[in-house]
N, C-alpha and C. Protein backbone atom coordinates (compact mmCIF):
# COMPACT_ATOMS: atom_id res chain seq x y z
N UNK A 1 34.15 -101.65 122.87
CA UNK A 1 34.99 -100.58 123.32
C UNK A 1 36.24 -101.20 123.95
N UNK A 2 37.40 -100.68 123.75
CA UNK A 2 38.68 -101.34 123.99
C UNK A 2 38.86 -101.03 125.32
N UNK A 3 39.71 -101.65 126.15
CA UNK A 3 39.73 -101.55 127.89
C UNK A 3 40.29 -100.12 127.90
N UNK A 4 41.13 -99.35 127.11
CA UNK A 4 41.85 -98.31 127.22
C UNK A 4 41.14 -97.30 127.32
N UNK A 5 39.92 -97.48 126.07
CA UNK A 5 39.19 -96.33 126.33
C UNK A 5 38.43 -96.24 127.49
N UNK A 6 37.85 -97.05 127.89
CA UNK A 6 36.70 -97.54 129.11
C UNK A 6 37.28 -96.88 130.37
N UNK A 7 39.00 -97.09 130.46
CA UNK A 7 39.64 -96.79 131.00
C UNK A 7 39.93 -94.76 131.46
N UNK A 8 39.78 -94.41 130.21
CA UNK A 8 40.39 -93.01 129.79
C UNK A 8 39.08 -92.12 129.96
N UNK A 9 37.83 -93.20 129.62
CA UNK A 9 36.09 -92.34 130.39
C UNK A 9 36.16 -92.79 131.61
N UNK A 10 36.07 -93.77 132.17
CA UNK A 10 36.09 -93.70 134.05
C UNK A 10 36.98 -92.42 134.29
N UNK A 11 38.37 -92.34 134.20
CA UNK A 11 39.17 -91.33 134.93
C UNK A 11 38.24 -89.87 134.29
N UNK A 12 37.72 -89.44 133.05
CA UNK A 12 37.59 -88.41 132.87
C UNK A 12 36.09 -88.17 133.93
N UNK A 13 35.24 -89.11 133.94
CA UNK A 13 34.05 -89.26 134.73
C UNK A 13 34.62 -88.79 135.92
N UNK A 14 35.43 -89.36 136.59
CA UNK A 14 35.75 -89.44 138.07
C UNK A 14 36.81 -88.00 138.81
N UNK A 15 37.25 -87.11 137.66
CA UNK A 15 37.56 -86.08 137.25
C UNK A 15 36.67 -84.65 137.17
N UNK A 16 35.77 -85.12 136.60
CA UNK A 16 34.81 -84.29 136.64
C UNK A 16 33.75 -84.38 137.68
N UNK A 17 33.40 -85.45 138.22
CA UNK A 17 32.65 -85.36 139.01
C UNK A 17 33.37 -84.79 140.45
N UNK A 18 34.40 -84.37 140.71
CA UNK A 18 35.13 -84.03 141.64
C UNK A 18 34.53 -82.37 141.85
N UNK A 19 34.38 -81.76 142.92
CA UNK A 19 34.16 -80.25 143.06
C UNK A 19 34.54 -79.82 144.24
N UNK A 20 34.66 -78.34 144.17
CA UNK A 20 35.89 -78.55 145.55
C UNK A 20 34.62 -77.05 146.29
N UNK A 21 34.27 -77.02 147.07
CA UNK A 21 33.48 -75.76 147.76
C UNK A 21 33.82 -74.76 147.53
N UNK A 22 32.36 -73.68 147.33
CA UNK A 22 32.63 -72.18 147.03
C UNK A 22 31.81 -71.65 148.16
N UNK A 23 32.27 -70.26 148.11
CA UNK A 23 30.87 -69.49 149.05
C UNK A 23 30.00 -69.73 148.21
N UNK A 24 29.78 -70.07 147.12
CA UNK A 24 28.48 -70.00 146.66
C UNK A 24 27.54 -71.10 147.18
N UNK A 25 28.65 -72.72 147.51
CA UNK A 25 27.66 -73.76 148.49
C UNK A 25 27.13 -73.27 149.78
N UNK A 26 27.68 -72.29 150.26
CA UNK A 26 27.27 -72.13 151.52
C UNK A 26 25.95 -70.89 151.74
N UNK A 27 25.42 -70.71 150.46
CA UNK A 27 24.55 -69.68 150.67
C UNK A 27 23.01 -70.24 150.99
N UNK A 28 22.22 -69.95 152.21
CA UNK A 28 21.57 -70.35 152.58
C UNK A 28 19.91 -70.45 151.47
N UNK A 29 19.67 -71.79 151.60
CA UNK A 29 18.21 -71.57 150.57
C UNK A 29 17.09 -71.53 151.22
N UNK A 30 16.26 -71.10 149.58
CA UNK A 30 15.36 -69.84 149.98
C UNK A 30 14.25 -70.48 151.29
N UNK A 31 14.28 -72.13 151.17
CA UNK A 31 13.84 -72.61 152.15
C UNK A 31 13.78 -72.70 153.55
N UNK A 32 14.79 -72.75 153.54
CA UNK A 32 16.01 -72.89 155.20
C UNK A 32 15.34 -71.12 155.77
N UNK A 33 15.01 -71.66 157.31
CA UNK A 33 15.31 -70.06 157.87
C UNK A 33 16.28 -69.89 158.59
N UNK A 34 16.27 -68.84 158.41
CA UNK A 34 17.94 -68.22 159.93
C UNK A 34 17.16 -68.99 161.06
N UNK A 35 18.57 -69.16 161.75
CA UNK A 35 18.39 -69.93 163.24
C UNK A 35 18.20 -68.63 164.14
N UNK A 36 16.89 -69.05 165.27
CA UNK A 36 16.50 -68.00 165.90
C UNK A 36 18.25 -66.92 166.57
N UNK A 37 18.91 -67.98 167.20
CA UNK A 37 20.55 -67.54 167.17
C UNK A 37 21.50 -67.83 166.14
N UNK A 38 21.86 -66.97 165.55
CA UNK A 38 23.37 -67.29 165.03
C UNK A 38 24.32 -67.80 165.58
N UNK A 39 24.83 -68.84 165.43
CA UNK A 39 26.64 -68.63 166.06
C UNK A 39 27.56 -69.61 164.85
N UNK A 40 28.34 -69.00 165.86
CA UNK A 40 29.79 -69.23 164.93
C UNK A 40 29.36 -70.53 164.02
N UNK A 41 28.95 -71.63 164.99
CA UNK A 41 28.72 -72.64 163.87
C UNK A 41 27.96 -72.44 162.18
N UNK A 42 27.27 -71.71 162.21
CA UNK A 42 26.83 -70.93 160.89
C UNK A 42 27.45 -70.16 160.19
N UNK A 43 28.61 -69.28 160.67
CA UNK A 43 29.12 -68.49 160.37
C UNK A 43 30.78 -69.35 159.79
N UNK A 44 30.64 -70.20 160.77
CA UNK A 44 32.14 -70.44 159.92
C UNK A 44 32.08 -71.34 158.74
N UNK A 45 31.52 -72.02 157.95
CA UNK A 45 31.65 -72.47 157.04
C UNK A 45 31.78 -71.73 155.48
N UNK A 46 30.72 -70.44 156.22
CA UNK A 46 31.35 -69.10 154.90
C UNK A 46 32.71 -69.02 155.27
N UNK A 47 33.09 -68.29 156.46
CA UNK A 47 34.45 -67.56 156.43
C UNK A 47 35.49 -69.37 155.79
N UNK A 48 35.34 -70.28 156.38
CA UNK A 48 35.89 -70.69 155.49
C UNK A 48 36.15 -71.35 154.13
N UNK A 49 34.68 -71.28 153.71
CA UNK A 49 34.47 -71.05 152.12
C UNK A 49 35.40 -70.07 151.49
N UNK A 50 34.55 -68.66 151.84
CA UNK A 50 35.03 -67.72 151.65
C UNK A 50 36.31 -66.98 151.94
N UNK A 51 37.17 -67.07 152.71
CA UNK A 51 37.87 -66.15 153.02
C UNK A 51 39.45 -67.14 153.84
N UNK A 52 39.23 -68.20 154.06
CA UNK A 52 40.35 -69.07 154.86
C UNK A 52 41.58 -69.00 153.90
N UNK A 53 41.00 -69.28 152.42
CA UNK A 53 41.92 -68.90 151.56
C UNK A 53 43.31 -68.29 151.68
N UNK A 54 43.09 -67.09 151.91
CA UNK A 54 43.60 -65.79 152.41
C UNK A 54 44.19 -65.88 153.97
N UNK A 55 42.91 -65.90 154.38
CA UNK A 55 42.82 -65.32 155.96
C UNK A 55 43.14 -66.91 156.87
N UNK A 56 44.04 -67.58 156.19
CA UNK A 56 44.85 -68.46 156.89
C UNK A 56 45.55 -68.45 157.98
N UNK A 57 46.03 -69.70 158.68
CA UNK A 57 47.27 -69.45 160.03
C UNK A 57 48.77 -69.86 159.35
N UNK A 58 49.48 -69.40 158.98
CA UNK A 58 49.66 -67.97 159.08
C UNK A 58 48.88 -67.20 157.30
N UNK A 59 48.15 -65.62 158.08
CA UNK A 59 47.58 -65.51 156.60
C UNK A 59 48.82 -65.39 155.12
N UNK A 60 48.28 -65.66 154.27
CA UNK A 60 48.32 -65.58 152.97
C UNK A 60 48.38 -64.73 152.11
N UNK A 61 48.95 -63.91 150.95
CA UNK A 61 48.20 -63.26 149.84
C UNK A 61 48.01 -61.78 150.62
N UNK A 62 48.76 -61.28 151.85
CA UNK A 62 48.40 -59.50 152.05
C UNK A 62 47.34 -59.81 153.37
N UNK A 63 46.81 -60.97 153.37
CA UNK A 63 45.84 -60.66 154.12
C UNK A 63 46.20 -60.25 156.02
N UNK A 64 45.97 -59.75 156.69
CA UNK A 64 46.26 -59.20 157.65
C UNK A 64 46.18 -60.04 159.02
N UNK A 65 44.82 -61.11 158.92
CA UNK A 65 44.95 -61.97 160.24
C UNK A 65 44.80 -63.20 159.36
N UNK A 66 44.70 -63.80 160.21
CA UNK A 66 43.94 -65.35 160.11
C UNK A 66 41.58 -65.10 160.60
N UNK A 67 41.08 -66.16 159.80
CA UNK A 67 40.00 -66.17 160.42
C UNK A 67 39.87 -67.54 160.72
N UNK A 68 40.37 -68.59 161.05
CA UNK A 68 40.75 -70.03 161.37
C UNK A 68 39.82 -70.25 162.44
N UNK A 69 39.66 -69.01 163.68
CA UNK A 69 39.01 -69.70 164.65
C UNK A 69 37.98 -69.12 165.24
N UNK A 70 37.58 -68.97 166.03
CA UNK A 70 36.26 -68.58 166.68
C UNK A 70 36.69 -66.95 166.94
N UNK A 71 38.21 -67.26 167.91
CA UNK A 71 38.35 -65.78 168.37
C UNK A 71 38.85 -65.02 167.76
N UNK A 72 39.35 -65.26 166.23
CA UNK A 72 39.69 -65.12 164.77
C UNK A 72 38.64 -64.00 164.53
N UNK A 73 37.21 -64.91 164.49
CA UNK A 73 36.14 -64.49 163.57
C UNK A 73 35.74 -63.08 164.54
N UNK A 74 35.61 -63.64 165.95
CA UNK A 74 34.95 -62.55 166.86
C UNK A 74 36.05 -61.28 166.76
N UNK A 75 37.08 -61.21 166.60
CA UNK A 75 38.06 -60.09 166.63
C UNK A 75 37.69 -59.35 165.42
N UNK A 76 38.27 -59.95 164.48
CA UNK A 76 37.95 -59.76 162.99
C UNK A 76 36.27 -58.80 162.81
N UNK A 77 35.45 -59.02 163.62
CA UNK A 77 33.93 -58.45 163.66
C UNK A 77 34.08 -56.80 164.62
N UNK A 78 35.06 -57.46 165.69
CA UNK A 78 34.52 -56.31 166.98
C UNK A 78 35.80 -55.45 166.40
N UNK A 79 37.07 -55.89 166.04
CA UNK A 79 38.27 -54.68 165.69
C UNK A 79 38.55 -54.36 164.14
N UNK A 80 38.48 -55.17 163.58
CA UNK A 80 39.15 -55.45 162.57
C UNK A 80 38.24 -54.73 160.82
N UNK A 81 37.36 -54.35 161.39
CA UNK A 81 36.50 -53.97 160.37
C UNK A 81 35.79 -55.41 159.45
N UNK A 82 35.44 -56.57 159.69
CA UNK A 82 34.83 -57.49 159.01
C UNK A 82 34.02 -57.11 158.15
N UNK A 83 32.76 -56.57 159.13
CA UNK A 83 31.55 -56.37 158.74
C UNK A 83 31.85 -55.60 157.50
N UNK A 84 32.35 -54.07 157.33
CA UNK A 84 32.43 -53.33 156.43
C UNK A 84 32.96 -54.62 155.60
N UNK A 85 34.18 -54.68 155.30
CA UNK A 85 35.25 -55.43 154.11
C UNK A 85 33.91 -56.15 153.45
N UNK A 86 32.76 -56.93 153.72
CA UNK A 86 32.29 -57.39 153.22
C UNK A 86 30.90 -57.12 152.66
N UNK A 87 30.73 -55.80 153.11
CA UNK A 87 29.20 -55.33 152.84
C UNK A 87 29.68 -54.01 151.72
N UNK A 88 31.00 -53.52 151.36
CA UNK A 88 31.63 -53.06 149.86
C UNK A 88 30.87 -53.32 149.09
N UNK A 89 30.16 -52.18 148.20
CA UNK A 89 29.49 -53.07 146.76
C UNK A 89 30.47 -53.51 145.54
N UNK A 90 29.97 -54.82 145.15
CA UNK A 90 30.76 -55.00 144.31
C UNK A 90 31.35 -54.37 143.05
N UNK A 91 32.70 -55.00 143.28
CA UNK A 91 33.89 -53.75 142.19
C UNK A 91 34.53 -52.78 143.02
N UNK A 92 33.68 -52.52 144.04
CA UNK A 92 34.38 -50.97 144.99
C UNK A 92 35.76 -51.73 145.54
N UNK A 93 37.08 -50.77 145.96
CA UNK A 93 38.23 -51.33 146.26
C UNK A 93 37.94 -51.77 147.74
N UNK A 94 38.76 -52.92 148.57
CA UNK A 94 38.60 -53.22 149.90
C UNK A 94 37.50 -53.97 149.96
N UNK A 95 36.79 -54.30 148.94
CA UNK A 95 35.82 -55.98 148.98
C UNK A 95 36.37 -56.86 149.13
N UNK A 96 35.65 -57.80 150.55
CA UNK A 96 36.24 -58.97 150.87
C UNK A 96 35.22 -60.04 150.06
N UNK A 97 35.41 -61.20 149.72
CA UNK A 97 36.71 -61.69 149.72
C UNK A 97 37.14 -60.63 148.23
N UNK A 98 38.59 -60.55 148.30
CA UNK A 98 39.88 -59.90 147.47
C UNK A 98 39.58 -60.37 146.25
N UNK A 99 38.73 -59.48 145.39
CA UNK A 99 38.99 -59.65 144.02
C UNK A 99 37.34 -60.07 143.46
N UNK A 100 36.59 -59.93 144.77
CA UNK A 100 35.19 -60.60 144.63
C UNK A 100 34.77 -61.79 143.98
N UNK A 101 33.72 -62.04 143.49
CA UNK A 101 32.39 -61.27 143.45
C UNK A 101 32.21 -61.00 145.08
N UNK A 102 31.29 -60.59 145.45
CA UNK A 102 30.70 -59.57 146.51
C UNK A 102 29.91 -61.29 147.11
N UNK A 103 30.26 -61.70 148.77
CA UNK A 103 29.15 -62.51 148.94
C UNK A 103 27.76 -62.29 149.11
N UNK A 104 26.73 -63.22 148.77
CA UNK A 104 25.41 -63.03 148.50
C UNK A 104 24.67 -62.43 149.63
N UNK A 105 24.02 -61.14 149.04
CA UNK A 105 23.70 -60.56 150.75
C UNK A 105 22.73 -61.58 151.94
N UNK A 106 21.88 -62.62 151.43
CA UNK A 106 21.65 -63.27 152.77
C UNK A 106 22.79 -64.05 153.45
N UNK A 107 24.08 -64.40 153.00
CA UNK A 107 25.32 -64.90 153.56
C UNK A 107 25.89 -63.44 154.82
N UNK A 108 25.71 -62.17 154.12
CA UNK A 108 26.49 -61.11 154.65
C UNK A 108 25.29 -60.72 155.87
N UNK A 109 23.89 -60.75 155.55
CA UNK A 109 23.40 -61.01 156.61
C UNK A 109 23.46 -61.71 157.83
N UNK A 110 23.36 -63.23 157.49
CA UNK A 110 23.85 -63.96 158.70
C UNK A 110 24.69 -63.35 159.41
N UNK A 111 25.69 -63.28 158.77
CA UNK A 111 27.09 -62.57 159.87
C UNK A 111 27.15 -61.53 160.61
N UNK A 112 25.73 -60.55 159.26
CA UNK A 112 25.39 -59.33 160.61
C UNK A 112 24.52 -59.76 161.94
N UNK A 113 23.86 -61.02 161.42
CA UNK A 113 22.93 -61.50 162.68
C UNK A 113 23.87 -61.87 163.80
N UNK A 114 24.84 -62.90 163.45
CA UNK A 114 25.58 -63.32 164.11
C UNK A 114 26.25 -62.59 165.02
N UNK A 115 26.50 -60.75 164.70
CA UNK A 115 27.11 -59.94 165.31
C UNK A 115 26.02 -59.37 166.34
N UNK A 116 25.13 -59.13 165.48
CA UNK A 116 23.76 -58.87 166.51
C UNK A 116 22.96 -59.70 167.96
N UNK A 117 23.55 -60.91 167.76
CA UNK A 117 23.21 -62.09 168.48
C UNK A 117 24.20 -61.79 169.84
N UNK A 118 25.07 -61.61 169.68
CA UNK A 118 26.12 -61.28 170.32
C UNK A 118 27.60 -62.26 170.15
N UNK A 119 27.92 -62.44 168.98
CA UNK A 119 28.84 -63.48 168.49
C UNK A 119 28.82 -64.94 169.53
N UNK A 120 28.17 -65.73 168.98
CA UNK A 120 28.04 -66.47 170.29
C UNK A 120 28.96 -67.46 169.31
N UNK A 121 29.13 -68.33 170.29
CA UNK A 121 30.07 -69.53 169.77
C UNK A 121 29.45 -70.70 169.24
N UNK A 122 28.20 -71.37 170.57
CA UNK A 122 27.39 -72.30 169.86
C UNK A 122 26.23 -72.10 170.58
């Protein structure tokens, strides 16, 4: 095999093996249980899977706040309508994240736990 090609499969190897995070990494398995508390630390790696995209500093794309930070996420829950935007069935208009799919309801759970917990931080 000539160095060029050897060359032209490493980069395509090293190319492909590259993947960049979805909400879909962050959905909890069937193994794992919820933590007796939720907090933010659980919660933010969806919102920023899911939704940082958008809900950037400063947001992005229409979106209305930022969810960047703790008091982001807790606002976003207690004013902002969170909870709903994301419990929309999928296809219905005003599903977060914008344009769906719908996140996986044990992800949309957590977050209701998390609200139930009393948004704690850590």
């Amino acid at each position: 095999m000539s160095p060029k090609l050897i060359f032209i499969v490493l980069g395509l190897l090293l190319f492909s093996s590259c993947s960049s995070n979805t909400y879909d990494d962050v959905q909890e398995n069937d193994n794992e249980q919820t933590p007796e508390l939720v907090t933010y630390q659980e919660v933010r790696p969806i919102l920023n899977s899911a939704c940082v995209q958008c809900h950037s500093n400063p947001p992005q794309n229409g979106a209305p706040m930022s969810l960047e930070t703790f008091e982001n996420a807790r606002d976003a829950v207690l004013t902002r309508g969170l909870l709903n935007s994301i419990s929309i069935p999928d296809g219905d208009p005003g599903l977060m994240p914008l344009g769906g799919p719908r996140l996986p309801q044990n992800t949309i759970d957590l977050i209701f736990q998390w609200e139930e917990d009393g948004l704690l931080n850590n």
